[in-house]
Structure formats: C-alpha cells, structure tokens
Protein backbone atom coordinates (compact mmCIF):
# COMPACT_ATOMS: atom_id res chain seq x y z
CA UNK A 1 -20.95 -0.05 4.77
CA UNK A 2 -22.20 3.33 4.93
CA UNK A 3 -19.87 5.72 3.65
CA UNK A 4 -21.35 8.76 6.01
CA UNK A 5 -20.79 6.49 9.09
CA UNK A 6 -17.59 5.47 8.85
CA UNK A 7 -16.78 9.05 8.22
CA UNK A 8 -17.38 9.31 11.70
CA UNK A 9 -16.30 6.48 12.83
CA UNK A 10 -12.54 7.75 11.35
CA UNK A 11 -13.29 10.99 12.87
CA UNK A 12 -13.54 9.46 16.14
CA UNK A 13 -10.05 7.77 16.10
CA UNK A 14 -8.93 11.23 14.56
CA UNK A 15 -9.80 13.21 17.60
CA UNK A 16 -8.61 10.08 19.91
CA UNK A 17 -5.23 10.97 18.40
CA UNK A 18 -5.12 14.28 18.40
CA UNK A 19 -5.26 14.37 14.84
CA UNK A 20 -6.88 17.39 12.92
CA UNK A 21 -9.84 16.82 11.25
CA UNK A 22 -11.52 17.68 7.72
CA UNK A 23 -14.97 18.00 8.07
CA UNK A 24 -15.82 19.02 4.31
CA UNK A 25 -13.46 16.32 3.28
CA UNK A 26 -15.38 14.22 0.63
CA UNK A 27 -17.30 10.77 1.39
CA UNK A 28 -15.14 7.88 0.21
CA UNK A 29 -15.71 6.22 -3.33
CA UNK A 30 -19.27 3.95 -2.26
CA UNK A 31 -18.88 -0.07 -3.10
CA UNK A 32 -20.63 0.39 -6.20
CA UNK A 33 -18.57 2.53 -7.31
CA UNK A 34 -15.48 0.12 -6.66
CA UNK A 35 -13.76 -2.88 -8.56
CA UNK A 36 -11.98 -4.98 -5.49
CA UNK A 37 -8.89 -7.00 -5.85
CA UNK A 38 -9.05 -10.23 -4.62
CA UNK A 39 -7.18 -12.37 -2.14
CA UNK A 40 -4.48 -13.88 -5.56
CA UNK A 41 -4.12 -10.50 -7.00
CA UNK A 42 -2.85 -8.48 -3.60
CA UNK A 43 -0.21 -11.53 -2.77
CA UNK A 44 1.10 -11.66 -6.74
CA UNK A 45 1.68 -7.81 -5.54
CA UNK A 46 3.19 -8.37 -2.29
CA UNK A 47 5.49 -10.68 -4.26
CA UNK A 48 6.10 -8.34 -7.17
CA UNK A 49 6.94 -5.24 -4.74
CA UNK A 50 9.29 -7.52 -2.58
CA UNK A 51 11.49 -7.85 -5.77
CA UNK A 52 11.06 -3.54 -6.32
CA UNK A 53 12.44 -3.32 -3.17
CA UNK A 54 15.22 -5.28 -3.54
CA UNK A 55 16.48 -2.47 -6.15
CA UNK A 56 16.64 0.03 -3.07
CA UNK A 57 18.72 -2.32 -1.73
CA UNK A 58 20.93 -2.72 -4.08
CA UNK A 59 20.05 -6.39 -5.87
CA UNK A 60 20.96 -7.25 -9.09
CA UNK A 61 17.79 -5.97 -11.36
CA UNK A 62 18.44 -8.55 -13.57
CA UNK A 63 18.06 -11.45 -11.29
CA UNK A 64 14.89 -9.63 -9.88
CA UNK A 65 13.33 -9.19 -13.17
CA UNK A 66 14.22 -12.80 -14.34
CA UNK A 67 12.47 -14.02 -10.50
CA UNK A 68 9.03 -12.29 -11.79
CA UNK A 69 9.51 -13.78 -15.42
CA UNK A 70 10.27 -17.24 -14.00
CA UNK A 71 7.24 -17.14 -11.59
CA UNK A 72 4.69 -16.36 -14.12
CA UNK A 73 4.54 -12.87 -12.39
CA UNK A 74 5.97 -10.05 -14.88
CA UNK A 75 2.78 -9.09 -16.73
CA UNK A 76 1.39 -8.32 -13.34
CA UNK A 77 3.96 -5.65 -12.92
CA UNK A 78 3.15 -2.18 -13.49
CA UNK A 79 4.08 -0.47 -16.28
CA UNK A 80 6.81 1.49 -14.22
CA UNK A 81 8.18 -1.33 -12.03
CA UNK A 82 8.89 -2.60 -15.67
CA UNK A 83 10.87 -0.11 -16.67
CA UNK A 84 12.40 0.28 -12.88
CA UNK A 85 13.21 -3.69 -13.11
CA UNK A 86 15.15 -3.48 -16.94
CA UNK A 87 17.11 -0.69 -15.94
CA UNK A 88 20.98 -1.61 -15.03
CA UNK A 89 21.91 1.27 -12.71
CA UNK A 90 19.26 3.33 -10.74
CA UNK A 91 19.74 6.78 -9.29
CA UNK A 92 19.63 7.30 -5.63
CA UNK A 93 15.84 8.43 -5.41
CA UNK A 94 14.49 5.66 -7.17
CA UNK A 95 16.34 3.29 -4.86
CA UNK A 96 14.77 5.54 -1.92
CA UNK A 97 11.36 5.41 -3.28
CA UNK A 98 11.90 1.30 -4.15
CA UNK A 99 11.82 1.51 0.14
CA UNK A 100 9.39 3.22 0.74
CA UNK A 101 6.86 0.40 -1.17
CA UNK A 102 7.50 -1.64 2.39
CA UNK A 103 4.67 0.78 3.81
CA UNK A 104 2.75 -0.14 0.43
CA UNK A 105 3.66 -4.13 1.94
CA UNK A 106 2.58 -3.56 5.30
CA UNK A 107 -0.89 -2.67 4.02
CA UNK A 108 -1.28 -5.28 1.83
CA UNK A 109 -0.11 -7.80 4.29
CA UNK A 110 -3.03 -6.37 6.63
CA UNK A 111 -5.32 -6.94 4.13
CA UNK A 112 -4.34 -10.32 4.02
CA UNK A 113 -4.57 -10.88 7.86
CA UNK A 114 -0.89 -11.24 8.16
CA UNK A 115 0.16 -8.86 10.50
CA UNK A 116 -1.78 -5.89 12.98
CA UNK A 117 -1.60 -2.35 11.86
CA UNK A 118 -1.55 0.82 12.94
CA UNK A 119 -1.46 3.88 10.68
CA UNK A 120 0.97 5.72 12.98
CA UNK A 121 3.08 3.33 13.52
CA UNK A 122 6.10 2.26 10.91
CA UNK A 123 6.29 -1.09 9.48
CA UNK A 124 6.58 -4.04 11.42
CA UNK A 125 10.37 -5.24 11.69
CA UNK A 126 9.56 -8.81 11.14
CA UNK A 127 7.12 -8.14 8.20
CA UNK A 128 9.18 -9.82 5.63
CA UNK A 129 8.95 -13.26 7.72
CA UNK A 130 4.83 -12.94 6.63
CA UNK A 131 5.77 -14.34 3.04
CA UNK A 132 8.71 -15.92 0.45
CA UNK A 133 11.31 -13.73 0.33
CA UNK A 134 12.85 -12.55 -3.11
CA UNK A 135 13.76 -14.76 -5.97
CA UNK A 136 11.42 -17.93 -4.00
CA UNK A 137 8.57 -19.63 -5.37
CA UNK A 138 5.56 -17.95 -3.96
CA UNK A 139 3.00 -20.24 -5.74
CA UNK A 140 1.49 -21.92 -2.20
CA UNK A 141 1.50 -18.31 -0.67
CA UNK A 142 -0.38 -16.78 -3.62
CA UNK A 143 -2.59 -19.93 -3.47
CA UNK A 144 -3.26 -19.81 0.35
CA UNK A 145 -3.99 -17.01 1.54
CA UNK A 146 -7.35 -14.95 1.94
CA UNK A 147 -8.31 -11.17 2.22
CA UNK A 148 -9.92 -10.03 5.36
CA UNK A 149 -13.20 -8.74 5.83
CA UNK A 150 -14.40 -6.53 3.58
CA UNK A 151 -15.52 -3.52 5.71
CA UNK A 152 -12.41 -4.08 7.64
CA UNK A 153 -10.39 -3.22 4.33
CA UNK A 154 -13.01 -0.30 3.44
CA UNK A 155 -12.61 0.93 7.36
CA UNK A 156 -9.17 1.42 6.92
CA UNK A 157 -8.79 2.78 3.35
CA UNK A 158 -11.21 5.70 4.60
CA UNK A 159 -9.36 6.09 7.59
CA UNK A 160 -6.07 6.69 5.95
CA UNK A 161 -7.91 9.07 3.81
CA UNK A 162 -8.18 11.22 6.62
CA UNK A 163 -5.36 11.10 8.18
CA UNK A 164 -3.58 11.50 4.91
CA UNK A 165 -4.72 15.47 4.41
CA UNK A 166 -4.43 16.01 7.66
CA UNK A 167 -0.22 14.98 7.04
CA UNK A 168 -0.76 17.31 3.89
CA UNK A 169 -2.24 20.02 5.48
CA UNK A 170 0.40 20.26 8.27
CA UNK A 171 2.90 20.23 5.24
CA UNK A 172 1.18 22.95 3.51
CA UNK A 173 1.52 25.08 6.67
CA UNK A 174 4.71 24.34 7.78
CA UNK A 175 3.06 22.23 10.95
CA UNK A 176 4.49 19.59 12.72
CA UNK A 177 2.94 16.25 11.51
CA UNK A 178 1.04 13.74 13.67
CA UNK A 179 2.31 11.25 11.07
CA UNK A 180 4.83 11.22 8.58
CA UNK A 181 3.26 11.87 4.52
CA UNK A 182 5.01 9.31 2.97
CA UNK A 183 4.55 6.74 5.51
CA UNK A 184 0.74 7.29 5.23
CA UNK A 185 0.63 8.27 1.33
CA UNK A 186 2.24 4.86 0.26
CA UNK A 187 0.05 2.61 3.33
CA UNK A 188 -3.36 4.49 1.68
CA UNK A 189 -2.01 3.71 -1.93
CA UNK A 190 -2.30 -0.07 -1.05
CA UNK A 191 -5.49 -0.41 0.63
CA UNK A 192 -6.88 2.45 -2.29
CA UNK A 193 -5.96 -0.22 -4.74
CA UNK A 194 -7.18 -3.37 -2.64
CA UNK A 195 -10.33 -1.60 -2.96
CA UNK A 196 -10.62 -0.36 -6.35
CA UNK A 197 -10.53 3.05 -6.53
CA UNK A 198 -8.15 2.43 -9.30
CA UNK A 199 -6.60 -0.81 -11.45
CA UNK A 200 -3.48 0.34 -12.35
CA UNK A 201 -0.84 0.62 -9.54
CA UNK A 202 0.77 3.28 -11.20
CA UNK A 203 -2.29 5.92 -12.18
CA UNK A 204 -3.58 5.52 -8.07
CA UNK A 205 -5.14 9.15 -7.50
CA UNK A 206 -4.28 9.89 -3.85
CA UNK A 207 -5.93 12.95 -3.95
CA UNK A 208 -7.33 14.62 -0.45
C-alpha cells in the first residue's frame, strides 16, 4: 500500500473526528522497510501479556512465570516482562502499567480478527473471552488462529500514528485530548510491532 495515500486516507478519518492534524508528520516506515510478525508470534504475545497483566492484578508472579515456562512460552518474553515476572513484590506503577498492556491486547486481538476496533474507544469489556485465560494451555489458540489482511494491519498502524501526536501535542499545550495518550500510545505499540517497525517489544520507538 502506498504510504502517501493512506496518509490521506488517516487524514480523512482525522478531520471526520475532529481530530487535529499533522501535515509535515513523516510517511510511515514503507513494507520494505518492515519485518512482519506472523499470525503464531502475535497470539504467543497475547498469551504472554495476559500473564503481565495478571501482576497488575495482583497474581502470584510465581505461578505466572512458571505458566509461560510450562507452555514453552518464556523465551518469547521480553527482556523486561522477565524481570517484571521474577520479581516477588511490585510497586504500584508497575502494577498500573501491567494494565495498561490490555490496550496493547486489544490491538493484537484486532490483528487477529478477534474483535472490532476503534482507536477512540477503550477496550472491549468482553475481550478476555477472545482467548485462554491465564495459567491455560493456549497451544490450539496459538495454532488456530490467522492475522488479518495485511493493509488492514498497515491502515491502522498509520492511523494510530496520527492520532497519537495529535494526543501528544494537546499534552504539550495543555489541550484537552480527543483521545487519551496512553490508551493510544500502548494500542500503536502493538500494531507498530505486528508490523515490524521493531523486534523487540521492549526497544518499540513510538516516536511522532
């Protein structure tokens, strides 16, 4: 897909929603340029950040960490949920940020054609219903399921873009958001990395 099109095809849904608009902002990354996940890698990582989460809520890390280890899934981890996963006691921001990686689930599930999405809307209250909940074997859902199109997932990652500086912006000038920054920062992480801009889950630019 052309990068310079769906620049305006973003812009369009930008000015739909009243939502202010970059127009030096940067073409996104071109396919070429990208390394994809496919459709096994984003479900090990739905799985993976269903156990994170589970620290926010107050799970037993231990039992979390010893899920991931049991189902083959550890050395998918990032280097931080790692660390996150071995610790015994967590403060109260990491269990607030541990959340927040439901908006990074949301996105994934997209990608897999599980749910709808909209970028200004929060996550869906049944989303966890999509796949095995912690500490259950996820093998036939990591098997199963399949990524949407392509351009769909590319669509979306550059749309998120957008609307991601224009949450920044009204941050940096003390505006009143049309969506909230961490909603959108951790839903463009996800799609970012189902595209390729970068391998490692924890080194994901998120520049504007």
């Amino acid at each position: 897909m052309d990068p310079e099109k769906l620049k305006l095809k973003s812009h369009f849904f930008l000015k739909k929603h009243s939502i202010p608009i970059n127009e030096s902002l940067p073409l996104i990354e071109t396919i070429d340029e990208l390394s994809p996940q496919d459709s096994k890698s984003v479900a090990q990582r739905i799985i993976i950040l269903n156990h994170v989460i589970g620290i926010g809520f107050d799970a037993y890390p231990k039992k979390l960490l010893n899920a991931l280890i049991e189902f083959d899934l550890l050395n998918f981890a990032s280097t931080q949920e790692r660390s996150l996963l071995s610790k015994k006691k967590h403060t109260d921001q990491e269990k607030i940020d541990a959340t927040w990686q439901i908006e990074c689930v949301q996105s994934l599930a997209w990608c897999l054609g599980l749910v709808d999405f909209n970028p200004l809307n929060d996550c869906d209250d049944n989303l966890a219903s999509h796949f095995p909940k912690p500490y259950c074997e996820p093998k036939d859902f990591i098997e199963s399921v399949k990524l949407r199109r392509w351009d769909e997932i590319f669509e979306q990652a550059d749309l998120h873009y957008r609307i991601h500086w224009a949450a920044r912006d009204s941050r940096l000038k003390s505006a009143e958001s049309p969506v909230q920054e961490g909603l959108i920062s951790e839903r463009r992480k996800a799609l970012d990395w189902v595209i390729g801009v970068e391998q490692d889950w924890d080194e994901i630019p998120l520049d504007t």
